[in-house]
C-alpha atoms as a PDB file:
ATOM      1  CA  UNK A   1     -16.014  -5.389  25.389  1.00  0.00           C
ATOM      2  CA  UNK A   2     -13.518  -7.843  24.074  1.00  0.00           C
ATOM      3  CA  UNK A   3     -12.028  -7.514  20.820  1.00  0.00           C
ATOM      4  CA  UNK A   4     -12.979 -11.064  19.439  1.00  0.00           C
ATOM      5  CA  UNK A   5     -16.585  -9.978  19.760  1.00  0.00           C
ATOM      6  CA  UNK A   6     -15.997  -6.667  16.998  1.00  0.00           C
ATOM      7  CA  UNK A   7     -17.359  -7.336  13.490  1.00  0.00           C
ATOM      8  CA  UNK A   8     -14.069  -5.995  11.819  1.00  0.00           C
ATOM      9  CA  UNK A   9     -10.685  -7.358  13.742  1.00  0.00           C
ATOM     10  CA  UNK A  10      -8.007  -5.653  12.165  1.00  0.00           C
ATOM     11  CA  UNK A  11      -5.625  -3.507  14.103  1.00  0.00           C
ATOM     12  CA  UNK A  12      -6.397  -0.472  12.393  1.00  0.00           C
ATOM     13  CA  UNK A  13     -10.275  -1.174  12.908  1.00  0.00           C
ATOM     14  CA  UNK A  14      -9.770  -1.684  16.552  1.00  0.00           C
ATOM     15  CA  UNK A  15      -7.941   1.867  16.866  1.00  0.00           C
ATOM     16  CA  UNK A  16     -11.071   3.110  15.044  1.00  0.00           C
ATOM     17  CA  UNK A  17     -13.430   1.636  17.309  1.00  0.00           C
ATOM     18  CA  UNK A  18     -11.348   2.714  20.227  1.00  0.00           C
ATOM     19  CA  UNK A  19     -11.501   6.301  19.120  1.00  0.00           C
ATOM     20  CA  UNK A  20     -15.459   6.021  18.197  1.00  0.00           C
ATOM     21  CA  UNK A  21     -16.161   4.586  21.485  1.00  0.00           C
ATOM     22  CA  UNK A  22     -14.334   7.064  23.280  1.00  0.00           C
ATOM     23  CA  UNK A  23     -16.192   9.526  21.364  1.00  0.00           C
ATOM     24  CA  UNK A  24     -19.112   8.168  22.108  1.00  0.00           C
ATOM     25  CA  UNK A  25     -18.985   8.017  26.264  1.00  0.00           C
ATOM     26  CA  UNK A  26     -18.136  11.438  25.589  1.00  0.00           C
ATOM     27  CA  UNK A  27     -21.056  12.247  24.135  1.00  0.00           C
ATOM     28  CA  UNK A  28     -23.328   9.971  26.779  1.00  0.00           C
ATOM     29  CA  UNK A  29     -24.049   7.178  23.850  1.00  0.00           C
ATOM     30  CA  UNK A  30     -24.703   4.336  25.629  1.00  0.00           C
ATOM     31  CA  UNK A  31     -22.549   1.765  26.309  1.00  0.00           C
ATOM     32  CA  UNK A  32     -25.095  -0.915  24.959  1.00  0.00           C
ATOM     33  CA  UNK A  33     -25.734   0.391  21.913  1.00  0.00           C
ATOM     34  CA  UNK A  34     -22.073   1.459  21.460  1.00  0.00           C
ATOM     35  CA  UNK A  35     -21.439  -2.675  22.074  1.00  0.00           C
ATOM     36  CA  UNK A  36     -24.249  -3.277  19.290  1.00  0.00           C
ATOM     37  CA  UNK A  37     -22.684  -1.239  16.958  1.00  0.00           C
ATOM     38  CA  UNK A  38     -19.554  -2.496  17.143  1.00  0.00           C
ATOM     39  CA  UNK A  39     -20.558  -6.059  16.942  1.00  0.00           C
ATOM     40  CA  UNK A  40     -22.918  -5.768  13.767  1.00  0.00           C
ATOM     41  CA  UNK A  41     -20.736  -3.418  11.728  1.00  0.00           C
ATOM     42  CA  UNK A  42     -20.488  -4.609   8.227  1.00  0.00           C
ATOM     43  CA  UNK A  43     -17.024  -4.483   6.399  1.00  0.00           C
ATOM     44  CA  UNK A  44     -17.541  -2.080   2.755  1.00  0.00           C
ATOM     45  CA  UNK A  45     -17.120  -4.448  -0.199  1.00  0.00           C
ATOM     46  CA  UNK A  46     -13.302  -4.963  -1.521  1.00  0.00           C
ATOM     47  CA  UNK A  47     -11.445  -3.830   1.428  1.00  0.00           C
ATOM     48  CA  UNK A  48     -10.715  -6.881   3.866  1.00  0.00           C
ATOM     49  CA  UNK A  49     -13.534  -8.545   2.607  1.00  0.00           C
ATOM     50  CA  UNK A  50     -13.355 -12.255   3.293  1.00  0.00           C
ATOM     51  CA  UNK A  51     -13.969 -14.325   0.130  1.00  0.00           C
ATOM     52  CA  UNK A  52     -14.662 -17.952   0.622  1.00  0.00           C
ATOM     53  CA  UNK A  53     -12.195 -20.672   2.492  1.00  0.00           C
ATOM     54  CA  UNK A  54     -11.236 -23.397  -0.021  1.00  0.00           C
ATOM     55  CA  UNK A  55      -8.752 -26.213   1.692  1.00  0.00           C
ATOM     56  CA  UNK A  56      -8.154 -24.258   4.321  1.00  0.00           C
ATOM     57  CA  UNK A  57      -6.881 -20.961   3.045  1.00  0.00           C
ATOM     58  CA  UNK A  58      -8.947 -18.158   3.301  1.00  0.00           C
ATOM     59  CA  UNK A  59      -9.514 -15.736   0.044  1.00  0.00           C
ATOM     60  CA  UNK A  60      -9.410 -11.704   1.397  1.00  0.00           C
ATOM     61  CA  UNK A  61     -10.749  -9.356  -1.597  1.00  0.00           C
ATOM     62  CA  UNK A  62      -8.253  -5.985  -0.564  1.00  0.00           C
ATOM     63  CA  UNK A  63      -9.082  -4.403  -4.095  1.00  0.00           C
ATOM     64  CA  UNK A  64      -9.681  -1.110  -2.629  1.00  0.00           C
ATOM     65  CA  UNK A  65      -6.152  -1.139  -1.717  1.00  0.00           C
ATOM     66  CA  UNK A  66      -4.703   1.427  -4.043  1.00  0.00           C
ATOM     67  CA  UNK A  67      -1.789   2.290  -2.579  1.00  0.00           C
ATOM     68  CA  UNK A  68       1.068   0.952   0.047  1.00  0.00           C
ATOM     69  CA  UNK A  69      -0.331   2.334   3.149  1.00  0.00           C
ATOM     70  CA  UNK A  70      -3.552   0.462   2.431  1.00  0.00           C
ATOM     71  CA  UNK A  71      -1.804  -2.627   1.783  1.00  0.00           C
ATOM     72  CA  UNK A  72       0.598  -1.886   4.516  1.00  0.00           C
ATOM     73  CA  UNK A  73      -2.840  -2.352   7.374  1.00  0.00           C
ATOM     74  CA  UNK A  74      -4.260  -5.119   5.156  1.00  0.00           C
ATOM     75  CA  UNK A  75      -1.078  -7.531   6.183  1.00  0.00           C
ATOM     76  CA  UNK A  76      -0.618  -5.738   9.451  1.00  0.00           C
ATOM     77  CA  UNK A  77      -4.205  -7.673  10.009  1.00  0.00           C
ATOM     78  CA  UNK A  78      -3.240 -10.537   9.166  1.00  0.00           C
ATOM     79  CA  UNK A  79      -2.150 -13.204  11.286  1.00  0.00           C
ATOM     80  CA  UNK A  80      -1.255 -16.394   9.678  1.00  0.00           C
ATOM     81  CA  UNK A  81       1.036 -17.111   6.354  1.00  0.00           C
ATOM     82  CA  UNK A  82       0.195 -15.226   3.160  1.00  0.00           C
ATOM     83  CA  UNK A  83       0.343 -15.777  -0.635  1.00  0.00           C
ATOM     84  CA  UNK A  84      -0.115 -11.268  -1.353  1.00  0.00           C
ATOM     85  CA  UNK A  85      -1.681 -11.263  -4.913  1.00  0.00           C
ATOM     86  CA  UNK A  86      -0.051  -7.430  -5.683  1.00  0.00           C
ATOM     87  CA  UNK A  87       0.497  -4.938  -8.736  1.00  0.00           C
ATOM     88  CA  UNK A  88      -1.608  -1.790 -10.298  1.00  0.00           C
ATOM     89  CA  UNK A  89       0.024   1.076 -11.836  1.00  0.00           C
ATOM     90  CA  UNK A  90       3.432   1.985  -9.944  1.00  0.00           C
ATOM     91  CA  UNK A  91       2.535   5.843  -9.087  1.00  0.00           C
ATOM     92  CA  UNK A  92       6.133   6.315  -7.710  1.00  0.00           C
ATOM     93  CA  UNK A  93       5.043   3.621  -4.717  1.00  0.00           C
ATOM     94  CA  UNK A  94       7.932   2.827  -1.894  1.00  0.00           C
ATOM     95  CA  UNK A  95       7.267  -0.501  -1.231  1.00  0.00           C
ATOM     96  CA  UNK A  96      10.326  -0.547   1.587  1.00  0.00           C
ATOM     97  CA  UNK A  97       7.366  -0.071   4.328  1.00  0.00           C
ATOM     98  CA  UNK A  98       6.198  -2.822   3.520  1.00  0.00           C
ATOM     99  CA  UNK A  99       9.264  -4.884   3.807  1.00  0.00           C
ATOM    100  CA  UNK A 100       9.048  -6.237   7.881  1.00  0.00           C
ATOM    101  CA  UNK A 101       5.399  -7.696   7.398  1.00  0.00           C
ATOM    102  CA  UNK A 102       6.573  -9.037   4.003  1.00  0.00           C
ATOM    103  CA  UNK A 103       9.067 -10.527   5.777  1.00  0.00           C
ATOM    104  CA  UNK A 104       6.990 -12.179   8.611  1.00  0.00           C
ATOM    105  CA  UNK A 105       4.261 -13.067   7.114  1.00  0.00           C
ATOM    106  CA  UNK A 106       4.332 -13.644   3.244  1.00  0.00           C
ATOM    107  CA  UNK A 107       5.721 -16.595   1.529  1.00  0.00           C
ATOM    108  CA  UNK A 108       5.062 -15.961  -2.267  1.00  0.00           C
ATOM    109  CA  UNK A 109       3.658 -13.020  -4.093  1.00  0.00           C
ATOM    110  CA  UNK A 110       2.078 -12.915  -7.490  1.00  0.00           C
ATOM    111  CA  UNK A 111       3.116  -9.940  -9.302  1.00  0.00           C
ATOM    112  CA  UNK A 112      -0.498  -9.042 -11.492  1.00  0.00           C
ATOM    113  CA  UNK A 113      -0.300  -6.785 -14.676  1.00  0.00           C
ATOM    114  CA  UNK A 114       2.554  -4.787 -16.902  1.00  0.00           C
ATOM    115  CA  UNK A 115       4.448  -2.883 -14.294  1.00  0.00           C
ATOM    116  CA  UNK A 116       6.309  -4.828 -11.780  1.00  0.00           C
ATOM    117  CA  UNK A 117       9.628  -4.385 -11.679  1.00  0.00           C
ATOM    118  CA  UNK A 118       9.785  -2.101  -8.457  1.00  0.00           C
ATOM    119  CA  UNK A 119       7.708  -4.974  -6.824  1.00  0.00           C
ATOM    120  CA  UNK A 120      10.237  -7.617  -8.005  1.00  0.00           C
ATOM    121  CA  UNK A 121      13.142  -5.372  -7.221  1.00  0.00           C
ATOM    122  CA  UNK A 122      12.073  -4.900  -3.893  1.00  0.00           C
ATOM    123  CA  UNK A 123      10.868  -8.648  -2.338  1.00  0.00           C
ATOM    124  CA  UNK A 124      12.306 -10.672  -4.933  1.00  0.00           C
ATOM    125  CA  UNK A 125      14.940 -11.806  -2.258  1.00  0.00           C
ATOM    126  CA  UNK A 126      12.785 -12.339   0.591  1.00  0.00           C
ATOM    127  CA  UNK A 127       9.995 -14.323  -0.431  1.00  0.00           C
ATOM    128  CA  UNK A 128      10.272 -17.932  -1.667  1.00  0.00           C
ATOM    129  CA  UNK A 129       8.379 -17.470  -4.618  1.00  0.00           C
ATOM    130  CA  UNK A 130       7.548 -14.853  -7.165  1.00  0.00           C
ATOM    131  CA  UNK A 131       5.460 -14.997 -10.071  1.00  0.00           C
ATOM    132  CA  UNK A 132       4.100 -12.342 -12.888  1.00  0.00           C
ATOM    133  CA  UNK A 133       0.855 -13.109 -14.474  1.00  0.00           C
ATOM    134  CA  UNK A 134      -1.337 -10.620 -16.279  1.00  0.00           C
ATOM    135  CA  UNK A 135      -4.545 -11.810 -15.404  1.00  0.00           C
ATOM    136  CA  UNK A 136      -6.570 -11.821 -12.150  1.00  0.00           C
ATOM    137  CA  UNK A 137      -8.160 -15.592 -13.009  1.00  0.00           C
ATOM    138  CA  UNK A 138      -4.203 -16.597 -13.190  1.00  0.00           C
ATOM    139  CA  UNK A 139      -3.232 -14.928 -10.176  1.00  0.00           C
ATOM    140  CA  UNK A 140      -6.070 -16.698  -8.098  1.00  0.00           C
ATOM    141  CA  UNK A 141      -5.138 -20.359 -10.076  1.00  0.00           C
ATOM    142  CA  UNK A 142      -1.714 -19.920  -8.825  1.00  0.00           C
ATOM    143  CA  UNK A 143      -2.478 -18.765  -5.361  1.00  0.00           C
ATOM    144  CA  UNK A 144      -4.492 -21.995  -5.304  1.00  0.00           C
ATOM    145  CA  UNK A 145      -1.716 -24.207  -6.409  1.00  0.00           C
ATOM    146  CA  UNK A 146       0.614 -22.296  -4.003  1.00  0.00           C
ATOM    147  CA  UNK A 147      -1.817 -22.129  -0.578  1.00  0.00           C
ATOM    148  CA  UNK A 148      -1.612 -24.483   2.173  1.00  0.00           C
ATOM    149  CA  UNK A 149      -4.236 -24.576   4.845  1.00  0.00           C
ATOM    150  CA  UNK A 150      -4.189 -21.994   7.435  1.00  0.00           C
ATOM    151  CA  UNK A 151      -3.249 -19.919   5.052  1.00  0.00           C
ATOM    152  CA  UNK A 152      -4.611 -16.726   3.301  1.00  0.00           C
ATOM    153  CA  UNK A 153      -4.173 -15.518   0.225  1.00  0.00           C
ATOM    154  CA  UNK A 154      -4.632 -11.907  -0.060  1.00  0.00           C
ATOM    155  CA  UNK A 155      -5.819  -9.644  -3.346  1.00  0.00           C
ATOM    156  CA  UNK A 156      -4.224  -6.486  -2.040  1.00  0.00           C
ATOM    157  CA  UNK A 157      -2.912  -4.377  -5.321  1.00  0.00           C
ATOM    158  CA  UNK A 158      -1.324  -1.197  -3.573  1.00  0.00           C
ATOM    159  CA  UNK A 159      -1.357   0.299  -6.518  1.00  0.00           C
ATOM    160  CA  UNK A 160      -4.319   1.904  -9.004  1.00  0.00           C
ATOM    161  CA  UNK A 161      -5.718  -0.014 -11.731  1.00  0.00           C
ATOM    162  CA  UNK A 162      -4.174  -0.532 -14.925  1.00  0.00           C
ATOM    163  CA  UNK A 163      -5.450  -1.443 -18.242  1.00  0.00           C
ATOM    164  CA  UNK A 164      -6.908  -5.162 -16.854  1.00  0.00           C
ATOM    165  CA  UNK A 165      -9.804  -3.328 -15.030  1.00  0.00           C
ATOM    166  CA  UNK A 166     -12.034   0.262 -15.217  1.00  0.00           C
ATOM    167  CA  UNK A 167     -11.793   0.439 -11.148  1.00  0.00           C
ATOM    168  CA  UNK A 168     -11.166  -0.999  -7.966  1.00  0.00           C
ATOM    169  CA  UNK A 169     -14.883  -2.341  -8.162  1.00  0.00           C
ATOM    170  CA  UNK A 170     -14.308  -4.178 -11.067  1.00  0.00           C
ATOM    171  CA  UNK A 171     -11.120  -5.144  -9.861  1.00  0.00           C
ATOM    172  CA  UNK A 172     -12.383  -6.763  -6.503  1.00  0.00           C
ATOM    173  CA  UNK A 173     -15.513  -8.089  -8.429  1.00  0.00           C
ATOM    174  CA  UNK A 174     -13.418 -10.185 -11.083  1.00  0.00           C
ATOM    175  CA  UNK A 175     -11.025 -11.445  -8.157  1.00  0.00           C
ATOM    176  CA  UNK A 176     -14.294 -13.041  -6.325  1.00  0.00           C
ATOM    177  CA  UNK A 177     -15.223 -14.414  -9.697  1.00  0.00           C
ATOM    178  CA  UNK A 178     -12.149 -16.327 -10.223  1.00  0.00           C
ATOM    179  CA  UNK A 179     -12.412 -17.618  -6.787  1.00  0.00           C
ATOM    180  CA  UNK A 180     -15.790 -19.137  -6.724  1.00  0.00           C
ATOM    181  CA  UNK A 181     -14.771 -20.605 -10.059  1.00  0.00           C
ATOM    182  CA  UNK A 182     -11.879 -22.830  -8.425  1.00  0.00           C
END
């Protein structure tokens, strides 16, 4: 079964599916329906969750993304240009893993709510652009402004929420908000 052909792409999704399938022959599931459910396999809301494509640049709602290592497999995934939407509350994060795919694939990062001085600190010198706002309808304006085609602009806090939003949930639901509003 090719990998274009899986409902969710990502590399870490792939590994899953590996390890499922594997799992499965193990277990005598057939290969058909192991195919099936690989191919219909519905993403959970506000993790890698494609938005809308406006100009070009694809929206990805990554709210669930409460810490680094969940940000750290949302970029991994991705394979074009970024603008990375980031911030939550800093519980003692080390952004440094994040570094090489900030590197390689993100050109501007929007720094969203109180706390972001680690986040500053630590990409302020390798992206071209860097920007605080304090509000998610902000963040997506200037992602807008910022995005070129091709490219994706990616709501992916790695941190908990702060005083803008109750949850994640909320979180994810006011990001899709602000971008069917553009």
């Amino acid at each position: 079964m090719s990998i274009s052909s899986f409902a969710l792409q990502t590399n870490f999704n792939v590994k899953n599916a590996m390890a499922s399938s594997t799992l499965s022959d193990l277990t005598r599931v057939r290969k058909e329906t192991i195919r099936n459910c690989l191919s219909d396999f519905e993403n959970e809301e506000h993790r890698l969750e494609k938005v809308l494509k406006i100009n070009g640049s694809q929206y990805i709602n990554d709210s669930k993304a409460a810490n680094v290592n969940a940000t750290f497999y949302a970029l991994d995934s991705i394979e074009n240009t970024t603008i990375w939407i980031a911030g939550g509350l800093d519980e003692e994060s080390d952004y440094e893993m994040l570094l090489p795919l900030v590197n390689e694939k993100v050109n501007a990062i929007i720094c969203l709510g109180a706390n972001n001085e680690k986040l500053i600190h630590t990409f302020g010198n390798v992206v071209d652009f860097m920007i605080e706002t304090t509000c998610i309808r902000d963040a997506v304006k200037i992602a807008y402004k910022l995005g070129r085609e091709c490219e994706t602009i990616l709501f992916s806090p790695a941190g908990a929420c702060e005083n803008l939003t109750e949850n994640y949930e909320e979180r994810g639901k006011r990001f899709k908000e602000a971008v069917r509003q553009l």
